[in-house]
Protein backbone atom coordinates (compact mmCIF):
# COMPACT_ATOMS: atom_id res chain seq x y z
CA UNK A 1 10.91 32.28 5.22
CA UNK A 2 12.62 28.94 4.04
CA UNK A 3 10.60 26.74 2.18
CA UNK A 4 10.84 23.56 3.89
CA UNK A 5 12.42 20.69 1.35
CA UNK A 6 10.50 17.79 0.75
CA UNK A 7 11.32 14.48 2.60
CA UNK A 8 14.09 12.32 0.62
CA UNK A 9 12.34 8.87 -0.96
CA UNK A 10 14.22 6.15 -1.75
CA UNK A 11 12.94 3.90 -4.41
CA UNK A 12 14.52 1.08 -3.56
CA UNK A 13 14.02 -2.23 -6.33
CA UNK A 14 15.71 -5.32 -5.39
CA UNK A 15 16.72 -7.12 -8.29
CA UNK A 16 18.09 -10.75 -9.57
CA UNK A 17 18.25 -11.97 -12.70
CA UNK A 18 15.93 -9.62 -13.64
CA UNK A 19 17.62 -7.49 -16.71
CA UNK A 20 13.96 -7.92 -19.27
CA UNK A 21 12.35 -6.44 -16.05
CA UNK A 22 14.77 -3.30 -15.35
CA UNK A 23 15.08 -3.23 -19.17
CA UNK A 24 11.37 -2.92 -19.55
CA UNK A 25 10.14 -0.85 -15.85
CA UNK A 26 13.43 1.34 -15.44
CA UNK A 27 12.05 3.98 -17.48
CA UNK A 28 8.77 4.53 -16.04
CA UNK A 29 10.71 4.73 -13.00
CA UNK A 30 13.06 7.32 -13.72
CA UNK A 31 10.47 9.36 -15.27
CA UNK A 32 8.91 9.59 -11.59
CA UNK A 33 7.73 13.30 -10.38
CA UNK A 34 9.08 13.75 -6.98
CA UNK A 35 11.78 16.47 -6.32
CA UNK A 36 13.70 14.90 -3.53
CA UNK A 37 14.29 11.26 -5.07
CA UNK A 38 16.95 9.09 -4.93
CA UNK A 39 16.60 5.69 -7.25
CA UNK A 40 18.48 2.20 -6.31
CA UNK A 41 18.90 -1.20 -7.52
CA UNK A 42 19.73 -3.71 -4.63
CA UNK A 43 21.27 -6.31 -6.69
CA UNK A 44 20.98 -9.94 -5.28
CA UNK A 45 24.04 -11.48 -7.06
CA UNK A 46 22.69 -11.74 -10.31
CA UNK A 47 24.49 -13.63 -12.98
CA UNK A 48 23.13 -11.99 -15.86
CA UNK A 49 24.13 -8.58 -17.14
CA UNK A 50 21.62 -6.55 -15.01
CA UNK A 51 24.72 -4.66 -12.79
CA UNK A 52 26.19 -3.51 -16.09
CA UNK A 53 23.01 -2.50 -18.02
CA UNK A 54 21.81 -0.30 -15.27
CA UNK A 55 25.47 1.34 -15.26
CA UNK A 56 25.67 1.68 -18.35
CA UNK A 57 22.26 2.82 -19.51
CA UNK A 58 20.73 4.36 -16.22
CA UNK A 59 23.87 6.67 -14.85
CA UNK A 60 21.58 8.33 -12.00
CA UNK A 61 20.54 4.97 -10.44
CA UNK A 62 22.62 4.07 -7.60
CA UNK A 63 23.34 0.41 -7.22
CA UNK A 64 23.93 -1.54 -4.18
CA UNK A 65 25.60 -5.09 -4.91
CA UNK A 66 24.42 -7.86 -2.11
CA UNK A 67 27.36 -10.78 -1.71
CA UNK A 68 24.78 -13.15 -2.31
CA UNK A 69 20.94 -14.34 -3.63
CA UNK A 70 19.94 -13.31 0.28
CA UNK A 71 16.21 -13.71 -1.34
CA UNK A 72 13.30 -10.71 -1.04
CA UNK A 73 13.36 -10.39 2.85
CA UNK A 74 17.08 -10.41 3.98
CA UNK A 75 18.04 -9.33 0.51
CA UNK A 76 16.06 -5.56 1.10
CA UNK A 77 17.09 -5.69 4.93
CA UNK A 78 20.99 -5.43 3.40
CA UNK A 79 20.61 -3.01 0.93
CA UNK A 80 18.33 -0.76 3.22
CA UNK A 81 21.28 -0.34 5.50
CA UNK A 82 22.89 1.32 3.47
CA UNK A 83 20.00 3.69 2.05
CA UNK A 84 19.48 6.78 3.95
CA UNK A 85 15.95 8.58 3.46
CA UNK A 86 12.69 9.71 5.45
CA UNK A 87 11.08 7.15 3.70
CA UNK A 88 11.87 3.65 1.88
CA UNK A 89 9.43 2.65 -1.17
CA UNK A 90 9.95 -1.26 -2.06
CA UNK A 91 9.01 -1.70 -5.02
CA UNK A 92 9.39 -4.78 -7.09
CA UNK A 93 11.37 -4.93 -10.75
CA UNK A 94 8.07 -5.95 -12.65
CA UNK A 95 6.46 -2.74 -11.94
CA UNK A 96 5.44 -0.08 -14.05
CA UNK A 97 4.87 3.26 -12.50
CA UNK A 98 2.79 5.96 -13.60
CA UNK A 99 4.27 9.86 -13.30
CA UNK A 100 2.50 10.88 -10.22
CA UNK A 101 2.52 7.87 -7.85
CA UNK A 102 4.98 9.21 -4.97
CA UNK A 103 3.44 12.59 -4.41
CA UNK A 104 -0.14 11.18 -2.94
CA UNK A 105 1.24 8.79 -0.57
CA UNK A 106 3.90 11.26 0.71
CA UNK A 107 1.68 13.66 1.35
CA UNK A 108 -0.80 11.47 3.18
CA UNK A 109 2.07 10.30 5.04
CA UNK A 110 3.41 13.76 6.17
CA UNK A 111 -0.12 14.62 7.16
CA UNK A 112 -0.21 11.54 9.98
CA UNK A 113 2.89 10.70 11.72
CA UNK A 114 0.79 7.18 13.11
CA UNK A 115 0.39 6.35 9.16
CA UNK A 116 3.55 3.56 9.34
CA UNK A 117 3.20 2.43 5.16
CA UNK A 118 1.17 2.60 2.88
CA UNK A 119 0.19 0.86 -0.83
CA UNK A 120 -0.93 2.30 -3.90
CA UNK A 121 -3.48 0.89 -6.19
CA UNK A 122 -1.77 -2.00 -7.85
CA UNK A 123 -3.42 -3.08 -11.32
CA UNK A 124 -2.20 -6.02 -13.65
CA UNK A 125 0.12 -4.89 -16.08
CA UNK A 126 -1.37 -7.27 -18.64
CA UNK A 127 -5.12 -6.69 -18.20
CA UNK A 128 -4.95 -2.75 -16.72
CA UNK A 129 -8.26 -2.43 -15.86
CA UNK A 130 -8.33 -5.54 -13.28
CA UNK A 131 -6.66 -5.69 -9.95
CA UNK A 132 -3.45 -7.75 -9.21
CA UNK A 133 -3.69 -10.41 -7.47
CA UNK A 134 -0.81 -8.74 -5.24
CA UNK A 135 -1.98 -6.04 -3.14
CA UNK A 136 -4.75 -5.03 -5.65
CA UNK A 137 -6.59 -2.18 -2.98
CA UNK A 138 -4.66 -3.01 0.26
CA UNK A 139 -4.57 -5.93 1.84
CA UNK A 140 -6.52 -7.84 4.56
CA UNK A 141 -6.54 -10.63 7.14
CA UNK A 142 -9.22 -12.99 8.70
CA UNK A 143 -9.15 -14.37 11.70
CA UNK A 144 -7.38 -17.77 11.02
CA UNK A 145 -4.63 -16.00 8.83
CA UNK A 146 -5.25 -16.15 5.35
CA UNK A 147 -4.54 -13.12 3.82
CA UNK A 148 -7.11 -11.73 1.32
CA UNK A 149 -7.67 -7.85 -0.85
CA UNK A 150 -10.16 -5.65 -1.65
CA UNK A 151 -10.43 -6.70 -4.84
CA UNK A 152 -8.99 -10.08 -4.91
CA UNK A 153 -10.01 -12.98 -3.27
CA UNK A 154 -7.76 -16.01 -4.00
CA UNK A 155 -7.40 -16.07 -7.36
CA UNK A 156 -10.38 -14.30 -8.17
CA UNK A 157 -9.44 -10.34 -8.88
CA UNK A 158 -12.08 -7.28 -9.69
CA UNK A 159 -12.16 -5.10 -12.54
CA UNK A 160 -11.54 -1.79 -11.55
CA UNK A 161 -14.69 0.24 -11.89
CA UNK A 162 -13.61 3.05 -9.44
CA UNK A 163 -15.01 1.02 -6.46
CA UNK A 164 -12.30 1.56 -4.27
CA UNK A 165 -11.48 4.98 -5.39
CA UNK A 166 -11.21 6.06 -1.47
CA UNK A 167 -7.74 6.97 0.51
CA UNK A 168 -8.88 3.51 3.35
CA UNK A 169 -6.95 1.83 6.36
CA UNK A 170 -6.02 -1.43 5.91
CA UNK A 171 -4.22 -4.16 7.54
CA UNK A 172 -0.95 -5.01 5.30
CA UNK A 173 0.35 -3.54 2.29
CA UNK A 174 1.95 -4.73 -0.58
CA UNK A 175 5.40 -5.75 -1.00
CA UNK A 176 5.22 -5.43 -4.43
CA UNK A 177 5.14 -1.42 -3.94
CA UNK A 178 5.57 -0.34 -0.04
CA UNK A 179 6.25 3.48 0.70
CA UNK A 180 7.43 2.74 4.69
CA UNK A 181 8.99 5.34 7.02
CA UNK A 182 12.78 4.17 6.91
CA UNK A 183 13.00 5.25 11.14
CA UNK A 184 10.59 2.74 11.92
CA UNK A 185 11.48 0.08 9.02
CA UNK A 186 14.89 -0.88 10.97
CA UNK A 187 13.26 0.10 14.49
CA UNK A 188 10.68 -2.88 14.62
CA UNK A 189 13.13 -5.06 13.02
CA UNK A 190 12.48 -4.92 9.19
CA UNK A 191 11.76 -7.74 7.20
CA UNK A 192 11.95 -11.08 8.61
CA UNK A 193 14.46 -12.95 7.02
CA UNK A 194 13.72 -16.60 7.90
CA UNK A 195 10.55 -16.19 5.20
CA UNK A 196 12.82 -15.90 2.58
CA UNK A 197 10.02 -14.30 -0.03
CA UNK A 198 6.24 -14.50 0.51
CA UNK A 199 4.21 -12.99 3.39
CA UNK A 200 7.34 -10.80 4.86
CA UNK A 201 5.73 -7.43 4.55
CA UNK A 202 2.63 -8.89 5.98
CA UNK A 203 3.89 -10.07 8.96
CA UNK A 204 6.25 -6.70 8.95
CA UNK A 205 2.79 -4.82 8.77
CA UNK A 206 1.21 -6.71 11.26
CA UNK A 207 4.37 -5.72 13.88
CA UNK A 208 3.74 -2.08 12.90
CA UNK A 209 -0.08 -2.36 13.40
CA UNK A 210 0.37 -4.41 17.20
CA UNK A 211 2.76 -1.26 18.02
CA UNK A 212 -0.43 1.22 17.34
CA UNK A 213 0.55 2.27 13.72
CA UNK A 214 -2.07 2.52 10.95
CA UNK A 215 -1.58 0.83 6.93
CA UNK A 216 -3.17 2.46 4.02
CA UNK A 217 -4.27 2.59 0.45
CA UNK A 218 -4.12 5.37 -1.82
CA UNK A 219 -6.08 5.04 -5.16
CA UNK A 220 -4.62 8.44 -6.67
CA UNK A 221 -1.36 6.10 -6.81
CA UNK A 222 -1.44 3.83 -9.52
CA UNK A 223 0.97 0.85 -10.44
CA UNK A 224 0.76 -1.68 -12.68
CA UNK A 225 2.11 -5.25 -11.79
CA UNK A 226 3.11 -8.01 -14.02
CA UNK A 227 3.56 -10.74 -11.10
CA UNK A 228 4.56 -13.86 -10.75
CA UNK A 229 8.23 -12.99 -11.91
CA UNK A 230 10.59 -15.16 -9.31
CA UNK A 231 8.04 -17.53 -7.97
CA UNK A 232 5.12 -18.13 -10.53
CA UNK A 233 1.35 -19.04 -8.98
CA UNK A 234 1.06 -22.95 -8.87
CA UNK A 235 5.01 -23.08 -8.48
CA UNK A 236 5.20 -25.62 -5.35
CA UNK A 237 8.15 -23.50 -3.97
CA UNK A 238 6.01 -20.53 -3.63
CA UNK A 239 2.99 -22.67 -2.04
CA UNK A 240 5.40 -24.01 0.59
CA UNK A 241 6.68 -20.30 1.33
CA UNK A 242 3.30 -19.17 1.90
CA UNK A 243 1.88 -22.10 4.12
CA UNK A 244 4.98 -22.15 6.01
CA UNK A 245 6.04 -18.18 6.27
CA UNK A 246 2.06 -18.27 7.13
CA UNK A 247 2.35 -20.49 9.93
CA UNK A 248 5.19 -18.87 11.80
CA UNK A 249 4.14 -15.02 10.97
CA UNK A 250 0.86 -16.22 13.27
CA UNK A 251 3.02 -17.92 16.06
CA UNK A 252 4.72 -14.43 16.05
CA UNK A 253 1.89 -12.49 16.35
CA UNK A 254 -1.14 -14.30 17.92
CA UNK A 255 -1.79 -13.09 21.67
CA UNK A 256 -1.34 -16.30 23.76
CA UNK A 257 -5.35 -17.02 23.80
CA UNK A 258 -4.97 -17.21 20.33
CA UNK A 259 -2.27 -19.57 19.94
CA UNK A 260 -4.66 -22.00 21.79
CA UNK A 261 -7.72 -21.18 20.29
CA UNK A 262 -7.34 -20.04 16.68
CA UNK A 263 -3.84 -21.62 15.71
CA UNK A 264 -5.23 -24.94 16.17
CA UNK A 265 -8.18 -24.41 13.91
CA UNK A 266 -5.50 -23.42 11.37
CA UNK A 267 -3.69 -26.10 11.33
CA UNK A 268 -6.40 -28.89 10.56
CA UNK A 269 -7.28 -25.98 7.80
CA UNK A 270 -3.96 -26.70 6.04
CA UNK A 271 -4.16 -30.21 6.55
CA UNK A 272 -7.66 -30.27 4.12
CA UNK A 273 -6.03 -28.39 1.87
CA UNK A 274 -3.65 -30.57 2.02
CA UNK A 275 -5.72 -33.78 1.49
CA UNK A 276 -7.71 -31.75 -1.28
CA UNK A 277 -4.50 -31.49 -3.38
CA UNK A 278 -3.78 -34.90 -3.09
CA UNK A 279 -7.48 -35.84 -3.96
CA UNK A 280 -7.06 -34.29 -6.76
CA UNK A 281 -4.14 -35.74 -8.08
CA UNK A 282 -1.98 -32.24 -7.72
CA UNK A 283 0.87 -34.38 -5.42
CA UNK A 284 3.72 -31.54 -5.50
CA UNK A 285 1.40 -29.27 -3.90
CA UNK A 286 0.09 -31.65 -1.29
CA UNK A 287 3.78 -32.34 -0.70
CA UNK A 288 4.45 -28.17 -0.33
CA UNK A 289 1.73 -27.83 1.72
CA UNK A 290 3.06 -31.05 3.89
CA UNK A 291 6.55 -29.88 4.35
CA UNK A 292 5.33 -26.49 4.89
CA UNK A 293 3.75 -27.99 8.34
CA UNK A 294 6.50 -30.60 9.09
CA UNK A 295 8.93 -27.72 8.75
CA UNK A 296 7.08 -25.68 11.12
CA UNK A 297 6.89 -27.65 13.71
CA UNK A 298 10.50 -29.17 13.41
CA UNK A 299 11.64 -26.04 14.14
CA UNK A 300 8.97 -24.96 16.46
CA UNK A 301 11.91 -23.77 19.21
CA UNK A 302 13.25 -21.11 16.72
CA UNK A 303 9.62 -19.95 15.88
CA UNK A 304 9.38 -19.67 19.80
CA UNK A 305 12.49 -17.58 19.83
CA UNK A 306 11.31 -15.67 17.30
CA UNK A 307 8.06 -14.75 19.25
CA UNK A 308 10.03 -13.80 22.23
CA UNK A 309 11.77 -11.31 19.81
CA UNK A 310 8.81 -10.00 18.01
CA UNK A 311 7.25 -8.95 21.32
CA UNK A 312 10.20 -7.28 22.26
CA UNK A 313 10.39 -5.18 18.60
CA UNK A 314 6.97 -4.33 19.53
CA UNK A 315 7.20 -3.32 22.29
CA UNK A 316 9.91 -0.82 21.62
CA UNK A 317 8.02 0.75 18.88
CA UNK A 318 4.73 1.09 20.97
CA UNK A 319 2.49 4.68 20.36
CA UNK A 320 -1.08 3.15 21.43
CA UNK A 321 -2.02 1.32 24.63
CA UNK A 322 -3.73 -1.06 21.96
CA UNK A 323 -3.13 -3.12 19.19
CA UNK A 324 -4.70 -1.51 15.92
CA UNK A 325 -6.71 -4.32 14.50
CA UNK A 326 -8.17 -2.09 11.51
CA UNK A 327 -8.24 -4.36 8.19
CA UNK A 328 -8.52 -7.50 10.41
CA UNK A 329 -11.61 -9.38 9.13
CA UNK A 330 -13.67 -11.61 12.08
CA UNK A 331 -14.77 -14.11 9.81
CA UNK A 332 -13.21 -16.81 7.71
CA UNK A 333 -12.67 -16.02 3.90
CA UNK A 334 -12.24 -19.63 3.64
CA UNK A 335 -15.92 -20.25 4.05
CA UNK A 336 -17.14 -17.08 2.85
CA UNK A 337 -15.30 -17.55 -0.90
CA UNK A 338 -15.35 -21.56 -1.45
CA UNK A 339 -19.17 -22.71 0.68
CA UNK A 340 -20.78 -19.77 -0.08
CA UNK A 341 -19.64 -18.03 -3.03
CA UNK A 342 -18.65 -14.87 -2.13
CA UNK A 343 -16.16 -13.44 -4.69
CA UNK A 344 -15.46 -9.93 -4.18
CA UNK A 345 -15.40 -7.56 -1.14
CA UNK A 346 -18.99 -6.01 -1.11
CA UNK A 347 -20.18 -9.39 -0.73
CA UNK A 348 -18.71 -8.89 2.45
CA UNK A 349 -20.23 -5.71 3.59
């Protein structure tokens, strides 16, 4: 009897400006055990020398060269057109890998034909016993929108004392390093590329779980993120991004009860946060966070449009009567982390 091959994985890191990062992370990368593995960098029209260092130095990488800085959504949803594998792993440039990170998740995958993607545990490269603030042990979501971890809350992120040592459902998972079936990927209409960077691969997750699918975390997979590396935290580009790609990701995906019930309440949320930057003093993020909503609802017939769409991507991709609303937290993390002082996820429990 033939011994059936393994599926084909495409590592796929989209890259700009980002040489010290593929000069530093490229090797752990390559050294990656997994038989059937194919290894690409989706260059974003960088103007340094990163095309010619990884041709020069890494001859088994295949590079695909985008005509332009198409940023992290539209930027992987060209390249991944022209990838062809069972299943995608976005992973970003300032990731180190460690030897045996593909094989878990792979084989939890095959095992589960509903699993649609699926995270491993992602530690900070600089303190590798703590969580990263992106993704740390799969990602969450309360019921007005704001995206949390187990293991980091805001900016507050765990030490990792084997606590979440367990293969768990969640709701999203990270876009730093996202094993995805490739089928479904481009079925339910990828990553959205009006976000630009920030919050795409939640809202991408949050299409797969309305279609029935199920997101998971795999501790026996281990990464190590440096973050931060296009859009630093406190950078008033990236607060904008994440207000606004927050806003329109719920317009998408609310049911129409929620759009008049929640959404609302979400709105006068951002506007205190709003007002509590410019209390105190912190005036380019009250102005992120204000042209984050002004932006939002100046374009509030594309966002419809965009609903309209989503439903329709959804739809197409349906395996469950139901929506899957696993990893979808009923109360507000808001409250819970900043009136009364909950900081990590078993105070949630």
């Amino acid at each position: 009897m033939l011994q059936k091959s393994p599926p084909k994985v495409a590592v796929v890191i989209l890259n700009w400006n980002g040489i010290h990062f593929l000069q530093q992370f490229l090797p752990s990368v390559i050294t990656s055990n997994y038989s059937n593995l194919d290894i690409y960098v989706a260059d974003n029209a960088s103007t340094d020398e990163s095309v010619a260092f990884v041709q020069s130095k890494f001859s088994s990488i295949k590079i695909i060269q985008n005509a332009e800085n198409y940023g992290f959504a539209e930027g992987y949803n060209v390249a991944l057109k022209q990838v062809e594998a069972d299943y995608y792993v976005l992973l970003n440039s300032d990731v180190e890998v460690s030897e045996n990170w593909i094989q878990p998740i792979i084989d939890l995958m095959e095992s589960d034909p509903t699993i649609a993607a699926c995270q491993p545990k992602i530690l900070a490269f600089h303190h590798k016993n703590q969580f990263e603030y992106a993704g740390a042990a799969g990602g969450w979501m309360d019921r007005f929108g704001y995206a949390f971890c187990r293991g980091r809350f805001f900016e507050h992120c765990e030490e990792d004392s084997g606590q979440y040592n367990e293969v768990s459902e969640v709701f999203w998972a990270s876009g730093a390093a996202m094993f995805v079936r490739a089928e479904l990927y481009h079925q339910i209409g990828g990553l959205d590329a009006d976000f630009f960077a920030h919050q795409e691969e939640i809202d991408l997750c949050w299409r797969m779980k309305r279609a029935g699918y199920r997101i998971f975390y795999h501790p026996s997979s281990v990464v190590y993120h440096v973050g931060g590396g296009t859009l630093p935290q406190g950078n008033p580009r990236k607060l904008y991004l994440n207000f606004r790609n927050n806003l329109v990701m719920m317009f998408k995906n609310l049911t129409t009860l929620q759009l008049f019930t929640i959404f609302p309440i979400r709105i006068v949320l951002d506007w205190i946060a709003a007002l509590k930057f410019l209390v105190l003093g912190a005036f380019g993020d009250f102005k992120a966070v204000s042209k984050a909503q002004f932006d939002f609802f100046g374009h509030l017939w594309k966002w419809r449009r965009k609903r309209i769409e989503t439903q329709k991507l959804v739809k197409n991709s349906l395996i469950a009567a139901k929506p899957n609303r696993i990893g979808q937290y009923q109360g507000s993390i808001v409250v819970d982390y900043f009136l009364r002082g909950k900081r990590k996820w078993s105070d949630l429990q």
